[in-house]
N, C-alpha and C. Protein backbone atom coordinates (compact mmCIF):
# COMPACT_ATOMS: atom_id res chain seq x y z
N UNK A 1 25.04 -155.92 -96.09
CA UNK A 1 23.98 -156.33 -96.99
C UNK A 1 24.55 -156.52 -98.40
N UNK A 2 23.97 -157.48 -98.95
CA UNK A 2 24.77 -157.71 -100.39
C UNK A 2 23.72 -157.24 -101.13
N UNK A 3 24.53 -156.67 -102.42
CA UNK A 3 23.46 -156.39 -103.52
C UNK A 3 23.12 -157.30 -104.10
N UNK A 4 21.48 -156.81 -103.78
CA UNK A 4 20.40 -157.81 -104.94
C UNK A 4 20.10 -157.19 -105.87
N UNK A 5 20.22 -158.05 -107.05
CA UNK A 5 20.07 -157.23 -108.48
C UNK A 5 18.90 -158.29 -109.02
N UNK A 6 17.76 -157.48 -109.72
CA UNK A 6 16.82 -158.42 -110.52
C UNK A 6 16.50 -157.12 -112.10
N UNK A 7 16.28 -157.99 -113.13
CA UNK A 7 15.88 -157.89 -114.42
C UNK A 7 14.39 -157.42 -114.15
N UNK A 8 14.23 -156.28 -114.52
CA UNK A 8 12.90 -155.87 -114.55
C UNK A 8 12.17 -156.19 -115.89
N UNK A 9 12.92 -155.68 -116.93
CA UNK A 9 12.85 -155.83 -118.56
C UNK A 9 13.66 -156.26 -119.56
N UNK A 10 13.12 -156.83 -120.24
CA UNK A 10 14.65 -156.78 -121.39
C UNK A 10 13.76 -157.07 -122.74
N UNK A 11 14.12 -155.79 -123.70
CA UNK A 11 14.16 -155.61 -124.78
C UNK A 11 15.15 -155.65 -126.11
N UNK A 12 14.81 -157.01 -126.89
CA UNK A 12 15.86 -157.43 -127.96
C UNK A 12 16.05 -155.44 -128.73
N UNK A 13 17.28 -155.52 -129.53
CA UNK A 13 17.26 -154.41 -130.74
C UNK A 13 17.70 -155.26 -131.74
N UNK A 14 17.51 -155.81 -132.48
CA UNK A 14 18.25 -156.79 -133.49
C UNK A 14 18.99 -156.10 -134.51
N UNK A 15 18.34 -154.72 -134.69
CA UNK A 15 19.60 -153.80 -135.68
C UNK A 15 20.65 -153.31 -135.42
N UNK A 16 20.98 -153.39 -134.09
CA UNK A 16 21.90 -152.90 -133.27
C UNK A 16 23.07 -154.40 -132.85
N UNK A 17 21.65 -154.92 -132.81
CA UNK A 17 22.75 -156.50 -131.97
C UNK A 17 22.99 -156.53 -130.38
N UNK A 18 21.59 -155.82 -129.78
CA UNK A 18 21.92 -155.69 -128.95
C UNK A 18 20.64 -156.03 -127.58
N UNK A 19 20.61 -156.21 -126.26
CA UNK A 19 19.51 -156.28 -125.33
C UNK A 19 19.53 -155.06 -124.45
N UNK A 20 18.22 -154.40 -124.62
CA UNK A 20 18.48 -153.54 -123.76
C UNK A 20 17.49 -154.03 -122.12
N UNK A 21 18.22 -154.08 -121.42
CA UNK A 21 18.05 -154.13 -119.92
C UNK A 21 17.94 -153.15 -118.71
N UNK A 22 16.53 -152.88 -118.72
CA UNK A 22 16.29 -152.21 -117.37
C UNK A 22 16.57 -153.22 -115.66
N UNK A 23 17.39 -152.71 -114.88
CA UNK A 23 17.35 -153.37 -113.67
C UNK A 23 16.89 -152.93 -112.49
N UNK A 24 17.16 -153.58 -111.46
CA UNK A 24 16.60 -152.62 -109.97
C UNK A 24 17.92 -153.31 -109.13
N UNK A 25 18.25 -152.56 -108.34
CA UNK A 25 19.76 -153.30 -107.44
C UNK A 25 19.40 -152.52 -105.87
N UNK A 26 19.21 -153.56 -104.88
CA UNK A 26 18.57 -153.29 -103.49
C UNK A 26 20.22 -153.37 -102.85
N UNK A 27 20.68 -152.13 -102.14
CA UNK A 27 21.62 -151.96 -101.59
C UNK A 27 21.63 -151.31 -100.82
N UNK A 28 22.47 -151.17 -99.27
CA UNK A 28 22.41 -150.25 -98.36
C UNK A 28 22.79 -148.76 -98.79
N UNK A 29 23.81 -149.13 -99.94
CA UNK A 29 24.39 -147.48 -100.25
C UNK A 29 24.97 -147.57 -101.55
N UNK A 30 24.25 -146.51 -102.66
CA UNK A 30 24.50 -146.68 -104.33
C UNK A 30 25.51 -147.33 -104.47
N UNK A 31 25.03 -148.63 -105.08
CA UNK A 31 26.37 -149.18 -105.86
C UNK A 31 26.52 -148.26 -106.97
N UNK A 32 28.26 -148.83 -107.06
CA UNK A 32 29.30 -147.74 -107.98
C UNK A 32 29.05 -149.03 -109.89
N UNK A 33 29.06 -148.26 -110.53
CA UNK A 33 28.83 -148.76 -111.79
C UNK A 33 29.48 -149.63 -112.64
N UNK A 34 30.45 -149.79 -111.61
CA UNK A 34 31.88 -151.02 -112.13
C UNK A 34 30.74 -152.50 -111.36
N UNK A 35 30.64 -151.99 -110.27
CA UNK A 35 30.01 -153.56 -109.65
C UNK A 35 28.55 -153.78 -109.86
N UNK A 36 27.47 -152.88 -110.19
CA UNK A 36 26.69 -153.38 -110.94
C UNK A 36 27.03 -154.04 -112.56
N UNK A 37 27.71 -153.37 -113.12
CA UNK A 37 28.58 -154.20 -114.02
C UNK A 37 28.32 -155.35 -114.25
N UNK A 38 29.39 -155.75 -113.52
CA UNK A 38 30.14 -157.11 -112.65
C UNK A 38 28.69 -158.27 -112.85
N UNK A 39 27.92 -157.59 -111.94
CA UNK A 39 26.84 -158.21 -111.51
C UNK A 39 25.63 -158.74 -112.34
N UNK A 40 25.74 -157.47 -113.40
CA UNK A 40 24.90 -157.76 -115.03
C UNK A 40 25.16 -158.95 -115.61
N UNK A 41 26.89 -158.75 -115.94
CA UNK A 41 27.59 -160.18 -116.54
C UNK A 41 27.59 -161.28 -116.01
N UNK A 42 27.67 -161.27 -114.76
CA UNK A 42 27.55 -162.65 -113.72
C UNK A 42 26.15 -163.21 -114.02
N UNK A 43 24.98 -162.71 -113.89
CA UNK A 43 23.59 -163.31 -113.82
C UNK A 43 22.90 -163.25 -115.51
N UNK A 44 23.71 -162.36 -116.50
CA UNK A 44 23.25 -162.83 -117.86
C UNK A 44 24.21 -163.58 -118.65
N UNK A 45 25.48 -163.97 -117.88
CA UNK A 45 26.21 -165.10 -118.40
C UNK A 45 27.19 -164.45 -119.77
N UNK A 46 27.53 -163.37 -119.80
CA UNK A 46 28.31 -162.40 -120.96
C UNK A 46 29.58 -161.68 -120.42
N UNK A 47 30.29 -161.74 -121.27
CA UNK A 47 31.80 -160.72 -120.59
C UNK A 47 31.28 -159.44 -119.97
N UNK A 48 32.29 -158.97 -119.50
CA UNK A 48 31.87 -157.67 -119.05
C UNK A 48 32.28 -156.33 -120.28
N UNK A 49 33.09 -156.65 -121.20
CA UNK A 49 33.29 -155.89 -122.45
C UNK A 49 32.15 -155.85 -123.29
N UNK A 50 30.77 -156.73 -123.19
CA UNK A 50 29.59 -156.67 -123.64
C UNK A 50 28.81 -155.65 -122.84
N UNK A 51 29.04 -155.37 -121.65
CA UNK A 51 27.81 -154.80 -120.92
C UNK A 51 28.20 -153.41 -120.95
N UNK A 52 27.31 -152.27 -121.39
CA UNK A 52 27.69 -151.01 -121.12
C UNK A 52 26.30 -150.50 -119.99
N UNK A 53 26.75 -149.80 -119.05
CA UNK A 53 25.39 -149.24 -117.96
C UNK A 53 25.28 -147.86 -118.25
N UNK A 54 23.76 -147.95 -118.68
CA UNK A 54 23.60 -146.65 -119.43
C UNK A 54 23.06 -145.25 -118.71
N UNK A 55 22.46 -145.74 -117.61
CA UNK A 55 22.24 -144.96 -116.50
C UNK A 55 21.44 -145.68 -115.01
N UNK A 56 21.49 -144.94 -114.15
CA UNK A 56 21.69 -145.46 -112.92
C UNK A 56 21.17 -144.63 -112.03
N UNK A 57 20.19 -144.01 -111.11
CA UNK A 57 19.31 -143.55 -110.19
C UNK A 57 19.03 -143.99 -109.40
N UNK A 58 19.52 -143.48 -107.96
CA UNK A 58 18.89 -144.06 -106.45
C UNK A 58 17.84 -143.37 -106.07
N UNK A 59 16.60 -143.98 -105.73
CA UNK A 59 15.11 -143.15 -105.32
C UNK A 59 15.59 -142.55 -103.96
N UNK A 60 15.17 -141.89 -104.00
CA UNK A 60 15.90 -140.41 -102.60
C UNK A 60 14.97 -141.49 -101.53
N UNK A 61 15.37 -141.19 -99.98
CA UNK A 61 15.36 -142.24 -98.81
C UNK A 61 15.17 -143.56 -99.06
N UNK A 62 15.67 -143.72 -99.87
CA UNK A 62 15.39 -145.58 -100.38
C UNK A 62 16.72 -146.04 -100.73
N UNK A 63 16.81 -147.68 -100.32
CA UNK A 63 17.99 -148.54 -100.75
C UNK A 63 17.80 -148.82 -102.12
N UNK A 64 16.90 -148.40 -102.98
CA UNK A 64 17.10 -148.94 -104.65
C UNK A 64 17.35 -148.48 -105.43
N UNK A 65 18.46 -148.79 -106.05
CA UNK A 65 18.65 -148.12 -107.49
C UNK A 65 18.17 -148.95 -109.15
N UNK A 66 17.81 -148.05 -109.85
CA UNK A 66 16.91 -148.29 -110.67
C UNK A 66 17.85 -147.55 -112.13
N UNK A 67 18.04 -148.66 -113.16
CA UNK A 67 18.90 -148.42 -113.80
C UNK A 67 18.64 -149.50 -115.69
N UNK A 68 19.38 -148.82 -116.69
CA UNK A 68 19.38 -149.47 -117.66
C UNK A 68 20.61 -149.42 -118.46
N UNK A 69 20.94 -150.73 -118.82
CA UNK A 69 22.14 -151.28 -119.79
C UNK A 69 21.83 -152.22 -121.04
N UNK A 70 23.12 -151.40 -121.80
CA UNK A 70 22.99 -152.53 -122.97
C UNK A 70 23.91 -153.37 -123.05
N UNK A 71 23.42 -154.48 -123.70
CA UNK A 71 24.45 -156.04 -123.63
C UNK A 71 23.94 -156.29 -125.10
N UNK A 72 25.82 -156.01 -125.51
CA UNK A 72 25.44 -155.95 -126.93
C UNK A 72 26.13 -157.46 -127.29
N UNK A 73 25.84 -158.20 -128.72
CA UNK A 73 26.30 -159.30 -128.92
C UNK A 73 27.52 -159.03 -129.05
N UNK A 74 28.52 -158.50 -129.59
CA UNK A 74 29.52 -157.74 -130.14
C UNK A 74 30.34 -156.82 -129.30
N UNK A 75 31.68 -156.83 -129.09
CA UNK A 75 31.79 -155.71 -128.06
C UNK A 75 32.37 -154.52 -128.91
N UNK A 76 32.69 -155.08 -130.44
CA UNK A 76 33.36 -154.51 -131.98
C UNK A 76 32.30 -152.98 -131.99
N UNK A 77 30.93 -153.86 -131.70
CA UNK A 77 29.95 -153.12 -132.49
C UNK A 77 29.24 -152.15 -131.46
N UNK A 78 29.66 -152.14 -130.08
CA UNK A 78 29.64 -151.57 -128.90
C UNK A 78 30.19 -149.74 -129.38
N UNK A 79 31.63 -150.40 -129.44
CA UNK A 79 32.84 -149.58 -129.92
C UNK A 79 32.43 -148.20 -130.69
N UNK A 80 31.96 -149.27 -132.11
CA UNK A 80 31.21 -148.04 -133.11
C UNK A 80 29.84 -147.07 -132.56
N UNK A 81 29.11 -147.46 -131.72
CA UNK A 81 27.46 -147.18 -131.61
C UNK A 81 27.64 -146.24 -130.55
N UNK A 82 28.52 -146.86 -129.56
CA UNK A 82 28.43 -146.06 -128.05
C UNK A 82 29.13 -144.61 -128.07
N UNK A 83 28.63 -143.53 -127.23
CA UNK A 83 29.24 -142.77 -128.09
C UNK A 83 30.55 -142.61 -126.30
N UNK A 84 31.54 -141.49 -127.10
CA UNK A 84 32.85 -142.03 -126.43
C UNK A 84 33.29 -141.61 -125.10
N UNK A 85 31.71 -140.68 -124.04
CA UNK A 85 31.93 -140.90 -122.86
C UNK A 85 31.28 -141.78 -122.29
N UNK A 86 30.52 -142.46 -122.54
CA UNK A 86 29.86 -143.72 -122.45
C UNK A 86 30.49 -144.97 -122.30
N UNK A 87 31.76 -144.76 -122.85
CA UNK A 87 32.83 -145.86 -123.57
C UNK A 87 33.48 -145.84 -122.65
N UNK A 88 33.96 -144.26 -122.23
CA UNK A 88 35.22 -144.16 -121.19
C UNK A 88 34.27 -144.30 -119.94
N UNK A 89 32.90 -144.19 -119.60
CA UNK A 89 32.58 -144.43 -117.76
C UNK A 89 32.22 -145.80 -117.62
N UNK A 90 32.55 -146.74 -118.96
CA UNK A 90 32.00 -147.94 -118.91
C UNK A 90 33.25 -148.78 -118.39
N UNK A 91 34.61 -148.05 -119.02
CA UNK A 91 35.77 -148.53 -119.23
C UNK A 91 36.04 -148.78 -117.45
N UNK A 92 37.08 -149.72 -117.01
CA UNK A 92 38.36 -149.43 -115.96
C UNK A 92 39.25 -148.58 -115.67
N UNK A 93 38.99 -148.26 -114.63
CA UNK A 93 39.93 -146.84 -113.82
C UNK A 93 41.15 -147.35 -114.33
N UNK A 94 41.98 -146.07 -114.59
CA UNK A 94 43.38 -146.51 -114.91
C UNK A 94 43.83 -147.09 -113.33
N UNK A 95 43.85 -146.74 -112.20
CA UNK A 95 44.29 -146.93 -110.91
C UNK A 95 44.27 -148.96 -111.18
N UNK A 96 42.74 -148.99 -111.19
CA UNK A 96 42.60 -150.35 -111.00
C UNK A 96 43.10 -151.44 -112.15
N UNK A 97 43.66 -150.94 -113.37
CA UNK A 97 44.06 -151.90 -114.43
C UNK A 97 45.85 -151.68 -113.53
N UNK A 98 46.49 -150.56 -112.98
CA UNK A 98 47.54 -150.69 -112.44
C UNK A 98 47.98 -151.88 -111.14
N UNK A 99 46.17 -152.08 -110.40
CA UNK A 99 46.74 -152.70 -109.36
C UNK A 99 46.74 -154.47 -109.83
């Protein structure tokens, strides 16, 4: 089954520079937070150094996870705001920048 991801909400912050995005992602088994990611940037058309996923919840016996990210204009201004474990679970496994 492939993950389906849809935009439930999206709220501008203009002082921030940023959209905040609630989603829903229908999957057989929790997607991992690198490929919802992926999947943010693919369907809102932005790098993936813009998108940070801010949290992420699977409803207990259910395929959905229910989740919110910000997609900031800036990835500068990401940097400053986000605070720095946020930064690092947003970041790439060292493993996978090796392979």
């Amino acid at each position: 089954m492939n993950m389906k991801l849809e935009l439930t909400s999206t709220r501008t912050n203009p002082l921030i520079g940023r959209r905040e995005v609630e989603f829903r992602v229908e999957e057989s088994s929790t997607p991992s937070r690198s490929n919802v990611k992926v999947e943010l940037a693919t369907a809102l058309r932005v790098d993936l150094d813009q998108v940070y996923v801010k949290q992420m919840g699977t409803k207990s016996g259910t395929h959905i996870t229910l989740g919110v990210a910000y997609i900031y204009d800036d990835p500068a201004v990401a940097l400053r705001v986000e605070p720095k474990h946020a930064i690092r679970r947003n970041s790439p496994k060292a493993k996978e920048e090796a392979a």
